[in-house]
C-alpha atoms as a PDB file:
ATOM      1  CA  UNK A   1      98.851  34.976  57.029  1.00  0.00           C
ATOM      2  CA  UNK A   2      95.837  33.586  58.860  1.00  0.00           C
ATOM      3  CA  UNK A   3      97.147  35.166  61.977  1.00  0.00           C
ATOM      4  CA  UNK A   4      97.542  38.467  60.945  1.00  0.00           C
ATOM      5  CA  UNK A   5      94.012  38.119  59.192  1.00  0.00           C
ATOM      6  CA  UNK A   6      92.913  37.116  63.175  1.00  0.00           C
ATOM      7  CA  UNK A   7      94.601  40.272  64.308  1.00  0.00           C
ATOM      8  CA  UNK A   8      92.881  42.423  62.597  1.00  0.00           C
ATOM      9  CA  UNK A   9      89.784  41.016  63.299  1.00  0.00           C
ATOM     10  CA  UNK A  10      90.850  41.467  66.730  1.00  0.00           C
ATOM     11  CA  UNK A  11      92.095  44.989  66.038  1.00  0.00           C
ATOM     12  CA  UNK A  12      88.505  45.627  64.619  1.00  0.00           C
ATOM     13  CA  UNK A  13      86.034  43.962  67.111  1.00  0.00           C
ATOM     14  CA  UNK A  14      87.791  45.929  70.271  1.00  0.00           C
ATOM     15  CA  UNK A  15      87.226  49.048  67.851  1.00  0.00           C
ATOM     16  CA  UNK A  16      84.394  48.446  67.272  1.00  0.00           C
ATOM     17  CA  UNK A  17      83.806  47.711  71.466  1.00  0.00           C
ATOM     18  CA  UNK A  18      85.446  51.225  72.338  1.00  0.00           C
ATOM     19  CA  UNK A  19      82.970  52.856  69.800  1.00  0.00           C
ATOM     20  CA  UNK A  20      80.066  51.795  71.112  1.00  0.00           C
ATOM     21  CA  UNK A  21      81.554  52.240  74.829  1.00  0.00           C
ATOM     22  CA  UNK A  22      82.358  56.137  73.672  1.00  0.00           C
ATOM     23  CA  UNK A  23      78.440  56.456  72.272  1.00  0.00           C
ATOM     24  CA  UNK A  24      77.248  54.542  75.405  1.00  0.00           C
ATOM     25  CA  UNK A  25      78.847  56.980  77.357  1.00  0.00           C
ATOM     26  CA  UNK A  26      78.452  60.038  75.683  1.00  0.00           C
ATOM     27  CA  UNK A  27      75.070  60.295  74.962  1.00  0.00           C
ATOM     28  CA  UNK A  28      73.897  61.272  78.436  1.00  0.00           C
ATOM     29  CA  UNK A  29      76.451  64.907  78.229  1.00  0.00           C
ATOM     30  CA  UNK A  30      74.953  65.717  74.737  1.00  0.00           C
ATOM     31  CA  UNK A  31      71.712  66.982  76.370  1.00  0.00           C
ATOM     32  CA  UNK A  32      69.044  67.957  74.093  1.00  0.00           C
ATOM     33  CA  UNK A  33      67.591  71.476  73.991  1.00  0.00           C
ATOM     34  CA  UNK A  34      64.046  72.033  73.508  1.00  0.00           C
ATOM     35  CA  UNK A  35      63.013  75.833  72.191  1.00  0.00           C
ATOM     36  CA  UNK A  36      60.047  77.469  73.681  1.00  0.00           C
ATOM     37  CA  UNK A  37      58.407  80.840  72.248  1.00  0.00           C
ATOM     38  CA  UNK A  38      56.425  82.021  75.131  1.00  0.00           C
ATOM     39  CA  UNK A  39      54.117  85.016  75.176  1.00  0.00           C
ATOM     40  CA  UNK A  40      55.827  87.869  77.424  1.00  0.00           C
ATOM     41  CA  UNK A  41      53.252  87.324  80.285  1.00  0.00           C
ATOM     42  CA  UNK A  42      54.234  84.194  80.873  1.00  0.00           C
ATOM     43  CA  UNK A  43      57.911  83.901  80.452  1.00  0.00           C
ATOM     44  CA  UNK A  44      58.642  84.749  84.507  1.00  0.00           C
ATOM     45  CA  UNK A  45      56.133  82.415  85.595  1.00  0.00           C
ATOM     46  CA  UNK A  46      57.482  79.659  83.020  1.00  0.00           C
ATOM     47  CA  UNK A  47      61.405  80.553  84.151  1.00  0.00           C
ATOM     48  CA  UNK A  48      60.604  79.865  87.662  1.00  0.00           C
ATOM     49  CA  UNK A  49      58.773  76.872  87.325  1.00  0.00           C
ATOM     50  CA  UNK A  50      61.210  75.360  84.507  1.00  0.00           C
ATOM     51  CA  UNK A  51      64.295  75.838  87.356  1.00  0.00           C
ATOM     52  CA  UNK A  52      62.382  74.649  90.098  1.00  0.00           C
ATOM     53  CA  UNK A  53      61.415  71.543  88.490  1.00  0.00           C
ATOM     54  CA  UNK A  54      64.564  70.705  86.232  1.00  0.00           C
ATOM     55  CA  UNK A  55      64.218  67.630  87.732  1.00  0.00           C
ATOM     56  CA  UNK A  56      60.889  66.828  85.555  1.00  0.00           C
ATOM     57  CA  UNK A  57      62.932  67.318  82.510  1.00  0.00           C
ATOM     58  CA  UNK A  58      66.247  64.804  81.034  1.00  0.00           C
ATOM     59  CA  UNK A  59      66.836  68.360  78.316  1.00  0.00           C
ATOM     60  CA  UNK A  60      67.387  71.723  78.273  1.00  0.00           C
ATOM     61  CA  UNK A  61      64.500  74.240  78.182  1.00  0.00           C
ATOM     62  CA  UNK A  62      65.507  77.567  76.388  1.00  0.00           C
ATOM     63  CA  UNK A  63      62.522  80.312  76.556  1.00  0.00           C
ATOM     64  CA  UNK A  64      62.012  82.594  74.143  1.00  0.00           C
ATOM     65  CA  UNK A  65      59.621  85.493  74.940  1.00  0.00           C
ATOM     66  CA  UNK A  66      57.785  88.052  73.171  1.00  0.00           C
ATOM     67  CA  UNK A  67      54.649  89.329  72.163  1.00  0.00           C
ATOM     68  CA  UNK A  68      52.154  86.775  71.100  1.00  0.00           C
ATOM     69  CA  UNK A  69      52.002  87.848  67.348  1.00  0.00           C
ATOM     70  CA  UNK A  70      55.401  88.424  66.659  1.00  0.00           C
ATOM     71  CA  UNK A  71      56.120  85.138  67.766  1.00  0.00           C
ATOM     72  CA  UNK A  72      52.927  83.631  65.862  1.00  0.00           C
ATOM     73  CA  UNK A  73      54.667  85.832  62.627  1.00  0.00           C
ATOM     74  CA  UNK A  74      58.062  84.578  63.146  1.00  0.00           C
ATOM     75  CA  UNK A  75      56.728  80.825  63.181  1.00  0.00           C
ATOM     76  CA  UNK A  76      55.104  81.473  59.970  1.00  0.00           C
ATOM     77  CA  UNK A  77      58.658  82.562  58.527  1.00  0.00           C
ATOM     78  CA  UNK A  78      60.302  79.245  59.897  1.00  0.00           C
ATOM     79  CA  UNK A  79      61.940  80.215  62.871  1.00  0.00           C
ATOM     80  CA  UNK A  80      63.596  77.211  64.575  1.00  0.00           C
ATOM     81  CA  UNK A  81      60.765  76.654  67.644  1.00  0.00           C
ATOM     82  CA  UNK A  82      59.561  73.384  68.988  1.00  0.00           C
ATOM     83  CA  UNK A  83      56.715  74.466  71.293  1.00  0.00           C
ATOM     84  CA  UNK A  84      54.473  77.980  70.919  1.00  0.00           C
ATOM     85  CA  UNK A  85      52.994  79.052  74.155  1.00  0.00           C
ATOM     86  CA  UNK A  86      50.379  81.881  72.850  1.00  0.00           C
ATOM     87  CA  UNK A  87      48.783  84.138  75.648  1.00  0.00           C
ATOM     88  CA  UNK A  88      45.096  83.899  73.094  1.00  0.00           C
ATOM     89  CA  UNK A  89      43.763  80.835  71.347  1.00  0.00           C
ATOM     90  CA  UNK A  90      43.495  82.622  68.038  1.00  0.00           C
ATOM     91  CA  UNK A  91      47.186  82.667  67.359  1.00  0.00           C
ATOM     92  CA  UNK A  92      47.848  78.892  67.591  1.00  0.00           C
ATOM     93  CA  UNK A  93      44.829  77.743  65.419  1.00  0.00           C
ATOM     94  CA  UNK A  94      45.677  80.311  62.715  1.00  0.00           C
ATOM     95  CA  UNK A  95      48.495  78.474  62.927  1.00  0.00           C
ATOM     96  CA  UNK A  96      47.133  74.978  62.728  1.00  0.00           C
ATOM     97  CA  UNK A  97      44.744  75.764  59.512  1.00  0.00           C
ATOM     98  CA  UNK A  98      48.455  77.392  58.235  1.00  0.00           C
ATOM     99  CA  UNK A  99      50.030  73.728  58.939  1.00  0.00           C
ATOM    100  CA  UNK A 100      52.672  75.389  61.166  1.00  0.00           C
ATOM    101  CA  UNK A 101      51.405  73.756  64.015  1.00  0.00           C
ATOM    102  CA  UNK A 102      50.166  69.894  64.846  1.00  0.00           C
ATOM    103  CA  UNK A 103      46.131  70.268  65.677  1.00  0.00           C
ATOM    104  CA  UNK A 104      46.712  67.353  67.796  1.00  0.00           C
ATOM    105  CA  UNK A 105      49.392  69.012  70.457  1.00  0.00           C
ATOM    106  CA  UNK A 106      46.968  71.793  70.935  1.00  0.00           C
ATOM    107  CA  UNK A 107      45.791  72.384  74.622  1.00  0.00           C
ATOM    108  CA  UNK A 108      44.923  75.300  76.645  1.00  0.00           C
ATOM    109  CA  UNK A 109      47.730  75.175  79.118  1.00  0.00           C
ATOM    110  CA  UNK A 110      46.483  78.295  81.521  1.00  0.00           C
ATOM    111  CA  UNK A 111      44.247  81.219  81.956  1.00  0.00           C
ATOM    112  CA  UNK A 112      45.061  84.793  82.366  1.00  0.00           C
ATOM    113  CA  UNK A 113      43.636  87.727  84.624  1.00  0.00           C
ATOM    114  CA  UNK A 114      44.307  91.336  84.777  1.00  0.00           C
ATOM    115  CA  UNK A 115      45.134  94.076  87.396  1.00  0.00           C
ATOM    116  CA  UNK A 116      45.277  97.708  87.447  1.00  0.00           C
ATOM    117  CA  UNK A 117      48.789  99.191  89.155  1.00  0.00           C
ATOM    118  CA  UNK A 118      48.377 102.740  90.279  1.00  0.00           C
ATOM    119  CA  UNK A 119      51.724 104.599  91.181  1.00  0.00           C
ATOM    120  CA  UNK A 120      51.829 106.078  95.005  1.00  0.00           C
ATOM    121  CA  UNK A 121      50.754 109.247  93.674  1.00  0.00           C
ATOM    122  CA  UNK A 122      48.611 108.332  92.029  1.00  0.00           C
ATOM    123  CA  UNK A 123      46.778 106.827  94.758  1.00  0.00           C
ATOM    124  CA  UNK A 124      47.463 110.177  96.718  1.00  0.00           C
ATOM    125  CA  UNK A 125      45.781 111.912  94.575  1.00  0.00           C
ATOM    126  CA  UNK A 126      42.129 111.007  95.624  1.00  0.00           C
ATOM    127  CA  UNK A 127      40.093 113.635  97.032  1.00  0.00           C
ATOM    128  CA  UNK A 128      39.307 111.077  99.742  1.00  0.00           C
ATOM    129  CA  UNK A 129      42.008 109.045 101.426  1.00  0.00           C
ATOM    130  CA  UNK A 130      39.771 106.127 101.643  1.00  0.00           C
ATOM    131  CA  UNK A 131      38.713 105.872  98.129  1.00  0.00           C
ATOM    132  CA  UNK A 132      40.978 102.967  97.079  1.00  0.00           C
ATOM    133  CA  UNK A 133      39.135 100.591  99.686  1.00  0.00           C
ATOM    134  CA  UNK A 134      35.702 101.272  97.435  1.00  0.00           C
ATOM    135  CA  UNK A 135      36.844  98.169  96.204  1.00  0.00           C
ATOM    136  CA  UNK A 136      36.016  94.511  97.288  1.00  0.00           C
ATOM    137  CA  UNK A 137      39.204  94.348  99.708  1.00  0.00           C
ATOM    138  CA  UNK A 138      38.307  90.829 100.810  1.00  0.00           C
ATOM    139  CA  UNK A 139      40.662  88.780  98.555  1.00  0.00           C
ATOM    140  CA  UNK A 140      40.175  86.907  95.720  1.00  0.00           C
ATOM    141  CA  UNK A 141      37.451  84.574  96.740  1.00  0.00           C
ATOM    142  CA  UNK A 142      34.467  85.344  94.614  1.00  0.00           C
ATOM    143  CA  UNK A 143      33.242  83.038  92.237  1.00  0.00           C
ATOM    144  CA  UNK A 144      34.991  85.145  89.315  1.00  0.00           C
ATOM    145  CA  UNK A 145      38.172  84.551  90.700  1.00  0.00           C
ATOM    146  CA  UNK A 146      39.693  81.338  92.383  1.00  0.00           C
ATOM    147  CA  UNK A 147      43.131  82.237  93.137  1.00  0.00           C
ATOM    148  CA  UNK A 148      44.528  83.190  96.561  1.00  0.00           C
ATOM    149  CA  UNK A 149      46.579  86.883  96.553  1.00  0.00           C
ATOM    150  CA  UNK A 150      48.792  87.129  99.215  1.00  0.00           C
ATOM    151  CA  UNK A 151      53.012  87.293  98.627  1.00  0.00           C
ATOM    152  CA  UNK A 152      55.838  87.776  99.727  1.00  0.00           C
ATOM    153  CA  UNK A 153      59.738  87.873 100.211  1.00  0.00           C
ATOM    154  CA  UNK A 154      62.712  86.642 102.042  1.00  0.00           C
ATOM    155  CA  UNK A 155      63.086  90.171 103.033  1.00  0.00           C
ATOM    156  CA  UNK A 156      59.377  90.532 104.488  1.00  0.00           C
ATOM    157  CA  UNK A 157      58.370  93.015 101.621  1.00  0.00           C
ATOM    158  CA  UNK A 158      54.810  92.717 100.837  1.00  0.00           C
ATOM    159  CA  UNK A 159      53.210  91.452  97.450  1.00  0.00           C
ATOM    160  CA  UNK A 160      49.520  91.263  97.873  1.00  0.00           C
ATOM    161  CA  UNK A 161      47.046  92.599  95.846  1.00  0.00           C
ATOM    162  CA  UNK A 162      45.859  95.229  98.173  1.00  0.00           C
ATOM    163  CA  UNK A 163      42.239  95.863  96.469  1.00  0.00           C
ATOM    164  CA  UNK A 164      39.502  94.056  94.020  1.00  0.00           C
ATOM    165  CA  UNK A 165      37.475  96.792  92.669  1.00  0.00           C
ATOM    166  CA  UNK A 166      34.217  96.635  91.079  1.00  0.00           C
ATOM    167  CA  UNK A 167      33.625  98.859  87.538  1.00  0.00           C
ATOM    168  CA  UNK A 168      32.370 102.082  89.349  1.00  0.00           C
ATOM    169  CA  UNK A 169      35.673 101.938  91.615  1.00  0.00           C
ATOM    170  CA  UNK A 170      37.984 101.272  88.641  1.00  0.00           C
ATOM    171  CA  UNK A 171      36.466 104.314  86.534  1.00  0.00           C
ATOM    172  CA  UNK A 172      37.372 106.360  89.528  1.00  0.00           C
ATOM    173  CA  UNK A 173      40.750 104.726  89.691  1.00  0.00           C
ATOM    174  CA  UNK A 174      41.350 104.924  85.952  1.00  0.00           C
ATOM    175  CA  UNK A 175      39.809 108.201  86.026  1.00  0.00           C
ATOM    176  CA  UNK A 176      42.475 109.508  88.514  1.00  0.00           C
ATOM    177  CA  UNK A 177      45.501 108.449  86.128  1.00  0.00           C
ATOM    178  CA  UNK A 178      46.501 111.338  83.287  1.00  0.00           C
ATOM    179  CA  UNK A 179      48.702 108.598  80.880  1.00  0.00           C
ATOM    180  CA  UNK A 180      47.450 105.188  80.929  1.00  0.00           C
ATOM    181  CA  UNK A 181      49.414 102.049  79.229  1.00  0.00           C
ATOM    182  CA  UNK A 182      48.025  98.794  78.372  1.00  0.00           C
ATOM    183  CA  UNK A 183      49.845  96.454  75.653  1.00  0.00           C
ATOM    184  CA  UNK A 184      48.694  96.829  72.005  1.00  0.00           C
ATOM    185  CA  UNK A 185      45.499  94.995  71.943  1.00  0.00           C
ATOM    186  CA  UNK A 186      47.033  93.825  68.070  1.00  0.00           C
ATOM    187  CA  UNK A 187      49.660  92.459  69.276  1.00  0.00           C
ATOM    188  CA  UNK A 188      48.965  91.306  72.984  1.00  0.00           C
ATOM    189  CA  UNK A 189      46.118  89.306  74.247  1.00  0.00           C
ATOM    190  CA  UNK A 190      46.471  91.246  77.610  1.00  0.00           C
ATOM    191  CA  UNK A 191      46.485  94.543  75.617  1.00  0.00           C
ATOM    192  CA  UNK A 192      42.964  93.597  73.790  1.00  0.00           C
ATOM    193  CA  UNK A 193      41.638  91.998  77.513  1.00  0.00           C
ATOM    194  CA  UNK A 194      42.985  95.365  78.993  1.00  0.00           C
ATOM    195  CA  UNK A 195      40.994  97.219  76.248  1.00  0.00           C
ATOM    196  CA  UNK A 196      38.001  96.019  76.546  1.00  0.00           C
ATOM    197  CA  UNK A 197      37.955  96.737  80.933  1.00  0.00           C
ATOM    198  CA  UNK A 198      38.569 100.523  79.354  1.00  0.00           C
ATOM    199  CA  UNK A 199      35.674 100.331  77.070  1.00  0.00           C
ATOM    200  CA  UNK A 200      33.492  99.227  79.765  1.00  0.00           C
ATOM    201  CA  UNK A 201      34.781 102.359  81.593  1.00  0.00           C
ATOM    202  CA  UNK A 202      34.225 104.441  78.833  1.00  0.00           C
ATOM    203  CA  UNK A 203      37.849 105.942  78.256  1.00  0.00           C
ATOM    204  CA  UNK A 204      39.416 104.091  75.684  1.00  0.00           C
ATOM    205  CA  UNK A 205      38.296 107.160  73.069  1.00  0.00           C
ATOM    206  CA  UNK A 206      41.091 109.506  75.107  1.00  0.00           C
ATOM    207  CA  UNK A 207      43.607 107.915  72.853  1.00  0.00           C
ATOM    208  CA  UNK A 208      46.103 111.178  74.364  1.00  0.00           C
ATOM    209  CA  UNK A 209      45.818 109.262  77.903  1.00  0.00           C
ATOM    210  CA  UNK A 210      46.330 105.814  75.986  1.00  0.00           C
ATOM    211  CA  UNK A 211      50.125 104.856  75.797  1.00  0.00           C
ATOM    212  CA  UNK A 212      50.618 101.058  73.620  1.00  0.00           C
ATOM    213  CA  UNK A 213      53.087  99.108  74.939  1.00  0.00           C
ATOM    214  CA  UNK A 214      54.578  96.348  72.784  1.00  0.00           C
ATOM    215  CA  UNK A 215      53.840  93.720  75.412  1.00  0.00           C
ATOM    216  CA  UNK A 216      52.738  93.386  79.007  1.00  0.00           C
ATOM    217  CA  UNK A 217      56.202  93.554  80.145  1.00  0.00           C
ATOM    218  CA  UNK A 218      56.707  97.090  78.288  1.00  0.00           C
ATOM    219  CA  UNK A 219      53.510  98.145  80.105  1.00  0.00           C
ATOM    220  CA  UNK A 220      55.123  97.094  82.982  1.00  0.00           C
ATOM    221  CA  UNK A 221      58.093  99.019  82.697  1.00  0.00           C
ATOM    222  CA  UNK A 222      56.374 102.262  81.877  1.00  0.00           C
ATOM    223  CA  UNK A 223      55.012 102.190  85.521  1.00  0.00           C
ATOM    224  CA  UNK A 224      57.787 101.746  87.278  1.00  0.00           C
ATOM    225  CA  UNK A 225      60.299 104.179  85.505  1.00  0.00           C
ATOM    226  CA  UNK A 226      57.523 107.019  85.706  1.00  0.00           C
ATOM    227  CA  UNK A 227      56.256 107.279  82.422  1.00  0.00           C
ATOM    228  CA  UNK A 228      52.828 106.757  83.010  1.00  0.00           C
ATOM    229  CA  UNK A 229      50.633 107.126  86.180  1.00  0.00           C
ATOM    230  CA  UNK A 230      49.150 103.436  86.394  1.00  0.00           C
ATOM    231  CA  UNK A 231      48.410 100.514  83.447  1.00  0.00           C
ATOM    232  CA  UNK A 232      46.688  97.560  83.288  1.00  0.00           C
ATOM    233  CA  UNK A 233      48.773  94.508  83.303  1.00  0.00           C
ATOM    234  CA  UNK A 234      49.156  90.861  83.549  1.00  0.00           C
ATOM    235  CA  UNK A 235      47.739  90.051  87.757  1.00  0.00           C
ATOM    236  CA  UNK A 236      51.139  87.068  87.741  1.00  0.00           C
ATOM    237  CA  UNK A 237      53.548  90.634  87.927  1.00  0.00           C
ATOM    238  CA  UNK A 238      51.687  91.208  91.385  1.00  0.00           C
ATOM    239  CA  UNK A 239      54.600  89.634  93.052  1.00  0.00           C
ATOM    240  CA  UNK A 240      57.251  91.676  91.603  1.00  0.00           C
ATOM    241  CA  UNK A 241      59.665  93.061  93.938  1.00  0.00           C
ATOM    242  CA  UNK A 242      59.892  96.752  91.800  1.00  0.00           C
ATOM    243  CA  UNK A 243      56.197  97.568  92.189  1.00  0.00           C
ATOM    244  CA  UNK A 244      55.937  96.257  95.972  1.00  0.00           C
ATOM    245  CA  UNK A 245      55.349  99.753  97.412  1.00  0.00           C
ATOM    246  CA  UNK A 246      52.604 100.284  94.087  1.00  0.00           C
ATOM    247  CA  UNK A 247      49.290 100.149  94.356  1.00  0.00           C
ATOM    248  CA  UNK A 248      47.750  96.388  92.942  1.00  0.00           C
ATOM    249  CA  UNK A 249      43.940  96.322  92.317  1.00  0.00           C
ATOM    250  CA  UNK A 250      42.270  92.890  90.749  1.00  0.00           C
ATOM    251  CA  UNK A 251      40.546  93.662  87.907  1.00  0.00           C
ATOM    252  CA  UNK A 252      37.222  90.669  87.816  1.00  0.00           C
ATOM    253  CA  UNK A 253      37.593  88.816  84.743  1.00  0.00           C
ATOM    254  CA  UNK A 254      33.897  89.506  83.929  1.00  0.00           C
ATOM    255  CA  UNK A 255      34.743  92.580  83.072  1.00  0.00           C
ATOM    256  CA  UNK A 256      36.561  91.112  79.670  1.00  0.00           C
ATOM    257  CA  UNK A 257      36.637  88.520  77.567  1.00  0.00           C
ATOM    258  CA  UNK A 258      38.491  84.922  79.001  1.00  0.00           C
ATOM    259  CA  UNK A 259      42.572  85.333  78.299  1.00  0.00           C
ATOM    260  CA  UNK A 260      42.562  81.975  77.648  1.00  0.00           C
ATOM    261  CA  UNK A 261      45.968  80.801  76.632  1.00  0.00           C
ATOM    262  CA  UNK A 262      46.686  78.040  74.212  1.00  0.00           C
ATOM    263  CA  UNK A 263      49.820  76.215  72.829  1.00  0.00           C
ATOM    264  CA  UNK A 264      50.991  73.754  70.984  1.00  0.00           C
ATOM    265  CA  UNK A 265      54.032  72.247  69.118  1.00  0.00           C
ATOM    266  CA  UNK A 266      55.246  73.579  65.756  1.00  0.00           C
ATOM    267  CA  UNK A 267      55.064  71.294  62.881  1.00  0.00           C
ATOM    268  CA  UNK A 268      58.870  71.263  61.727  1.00  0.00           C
ATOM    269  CA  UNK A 269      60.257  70.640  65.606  1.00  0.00           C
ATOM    270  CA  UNK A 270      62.758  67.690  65.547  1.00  0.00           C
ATOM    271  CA  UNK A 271      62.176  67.385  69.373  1.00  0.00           C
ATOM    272  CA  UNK A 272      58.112  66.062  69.480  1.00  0.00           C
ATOM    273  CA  UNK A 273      58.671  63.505  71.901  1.00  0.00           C
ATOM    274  CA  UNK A 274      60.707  66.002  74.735  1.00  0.00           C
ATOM    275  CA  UNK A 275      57.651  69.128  73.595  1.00  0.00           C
ATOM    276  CA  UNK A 276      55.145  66.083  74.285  1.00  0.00           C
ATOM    277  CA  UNK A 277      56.608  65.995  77.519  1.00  0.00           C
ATOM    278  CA  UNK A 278      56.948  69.650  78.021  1.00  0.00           C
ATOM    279  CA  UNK A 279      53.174  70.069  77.163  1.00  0.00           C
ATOM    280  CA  UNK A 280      52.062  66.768  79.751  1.00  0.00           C
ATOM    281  CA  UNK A 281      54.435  68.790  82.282  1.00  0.00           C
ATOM    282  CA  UNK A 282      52.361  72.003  82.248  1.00  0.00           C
ATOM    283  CA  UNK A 283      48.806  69.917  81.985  1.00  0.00           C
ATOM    284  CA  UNK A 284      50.187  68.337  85.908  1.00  0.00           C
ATOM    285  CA  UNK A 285      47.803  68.827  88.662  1.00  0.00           C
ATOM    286  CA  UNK A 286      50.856  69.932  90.756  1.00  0.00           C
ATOM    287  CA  UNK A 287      51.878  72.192  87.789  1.00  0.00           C
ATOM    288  CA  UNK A 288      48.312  73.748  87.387  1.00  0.00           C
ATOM    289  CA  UNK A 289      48.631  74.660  90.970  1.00  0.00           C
ATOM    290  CA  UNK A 290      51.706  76.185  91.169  1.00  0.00           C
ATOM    291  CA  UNK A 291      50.114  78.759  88.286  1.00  0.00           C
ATOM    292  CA  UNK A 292      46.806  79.358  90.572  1.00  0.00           C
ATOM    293  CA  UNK A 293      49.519  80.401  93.013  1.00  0.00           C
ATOM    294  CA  UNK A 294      51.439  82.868  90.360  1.00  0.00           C
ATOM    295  CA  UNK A 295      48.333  84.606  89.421  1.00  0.00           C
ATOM    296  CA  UNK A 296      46.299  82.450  86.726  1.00  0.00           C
ATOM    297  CA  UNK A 297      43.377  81.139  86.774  1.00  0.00           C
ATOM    298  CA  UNK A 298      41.946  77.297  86.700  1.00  0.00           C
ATOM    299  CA  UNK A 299      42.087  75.261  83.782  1.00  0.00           C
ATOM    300  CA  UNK A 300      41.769  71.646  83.097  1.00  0.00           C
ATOM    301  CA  UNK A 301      41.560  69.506  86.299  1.00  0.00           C
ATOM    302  CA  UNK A 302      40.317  72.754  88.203  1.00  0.00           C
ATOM    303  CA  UNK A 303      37.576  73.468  86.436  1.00  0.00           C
ATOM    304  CA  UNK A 304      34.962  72.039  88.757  1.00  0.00           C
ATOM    305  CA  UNK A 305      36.704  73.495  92.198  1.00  0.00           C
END
């Protein structure tokens, strides 16, 4: 009797062993996944980082993009997101004083800048052939904007923004184009930004030239499958290989209001130690410049270059 009673003890500790051996081991395969809503403008920029530094990360990433205030609205209903990566400020404080997102996570993680892409024809279309070099066409080194423009491809195409025009050269440009798309300034961050450069050229009252895009990306696509004859958009598209042979002018940020871009983590995530990381990740010097490269402009550490 007492050793059959040993037996099973036996039995029970090397159960017990092979349970905590099958945990031990299993743990590392079950990878977490942490769930990003990311405005449109940034989801590229965000994809490419995310892959090239996997290494920074012991979880899965998933990105979820779309306009800043539908993903602001679907928070508000619940929807299953650990991090909110808003192209405004606005969005993620509403947010906050709504309890939807932790105050304390909140940082502004990049800022955004604008460009104006004309089609070839419409370029062509200038009286003179010269006009599009009215424009500042000695890079991006002002004071307005740090952030260097030249890109490029395996295949040699050419990405650089070919011009930085000052208000009097973008009328003309602007004035040039018949249908002009910029992303609903209700919606979009970029849109409202890309509203305010019209204002200041005194054509956003032509609402029958004016075609709303749902997001930056939308605005993008309009361009390049013809439906408009130039837009304003997000300046980190510059590099994208379907509007290589388009015409790229910088818009200077002084001509709207700072795109600053905030997130933070959403209050019901059950991953706030891996967003916590995710957030430190994009704060990185190393990070920060790798965005300055893509198109954005400083933030954080950078502030005093």
């Amino acid at each position: 009797m007492q050793n059959n009673h040993r037996f099973k003890k036996i039995k029970y500790v090397i159960f017990c062993a092979l349970l905590w051996s099958f945990q031990a081991f299993a743990k590392p395969t079950l990878k977490a996944k942490l769930r990003v809503a990311v405005a449109t403008n940034f989801y590229s920029t965000l994809n490419e980082l995310v892959q090239m530094d996997k290494q920074d990360f012991n979880f899965e990433v998933e990105l979820i993009p779309g306009a800043s205030g539908r993903l602001m609205a679907q928070i508000e209903r619940n929807a299953p997101f650990d991090v909110f990566l808003s192209a405004d400020a606005e969005k993620p404080f509403y947010l906050v004083s709504k309890d939807k997102l932790i105050e304390q996570s909140v940082i502004e993680y990049t800022r955004g800048s604008l460009m104006l892409v004309l089609t070839e024809k419409t370029a062509l279309s200038f009286s003179e052939p010269d006009v599009v070099n009215e424009g500042n066409n000695s890079g991006l080194n002002s004071d307005d904007d740090s952030y260097g423009d030249s890109y490029g491809d395996s295949d040699g195409h050419s990405y650089n923004l070919d011009y930085s025009a000052d208000l009097t050269a973008l009328t003309e440009y602007l004035g040039a184009c018949r249908r002009i798309t910029i992303a609903q300034p209700t919606l979009a961050p970029y849109g409202k930004a890309a509203l305010e450069v019209l204002k200041r050229a005194d054509i956003q009252h032509e609402k029958e030239r004016l075609i709303f895009a749902e997001n930056v990306a939308q605005s993008l696509h309009f361009i390049i499958y013809g439906k408009v004859d130039c837009g304003i958009v997000a300046r980190s598209f510059a590099p994208i290989r379907q509007i290589g042979r388009y015409i790229k002018i910088a818009i200077p940020s002084s001509l709207h209001s700072p795109i600053e871009q905030f997130g933070g983590i959403v209050a019901d995530s059950k991953n706030i130690p891996l967003a916590k990381i995710f957030l430190d990740y994009l704060q990185k010097p190393e990070t920060q410049e790798k965005l300055m490269a893509r198109g954005y402009l400083s933030v954080g550490v950078f502030d005093d270059q």
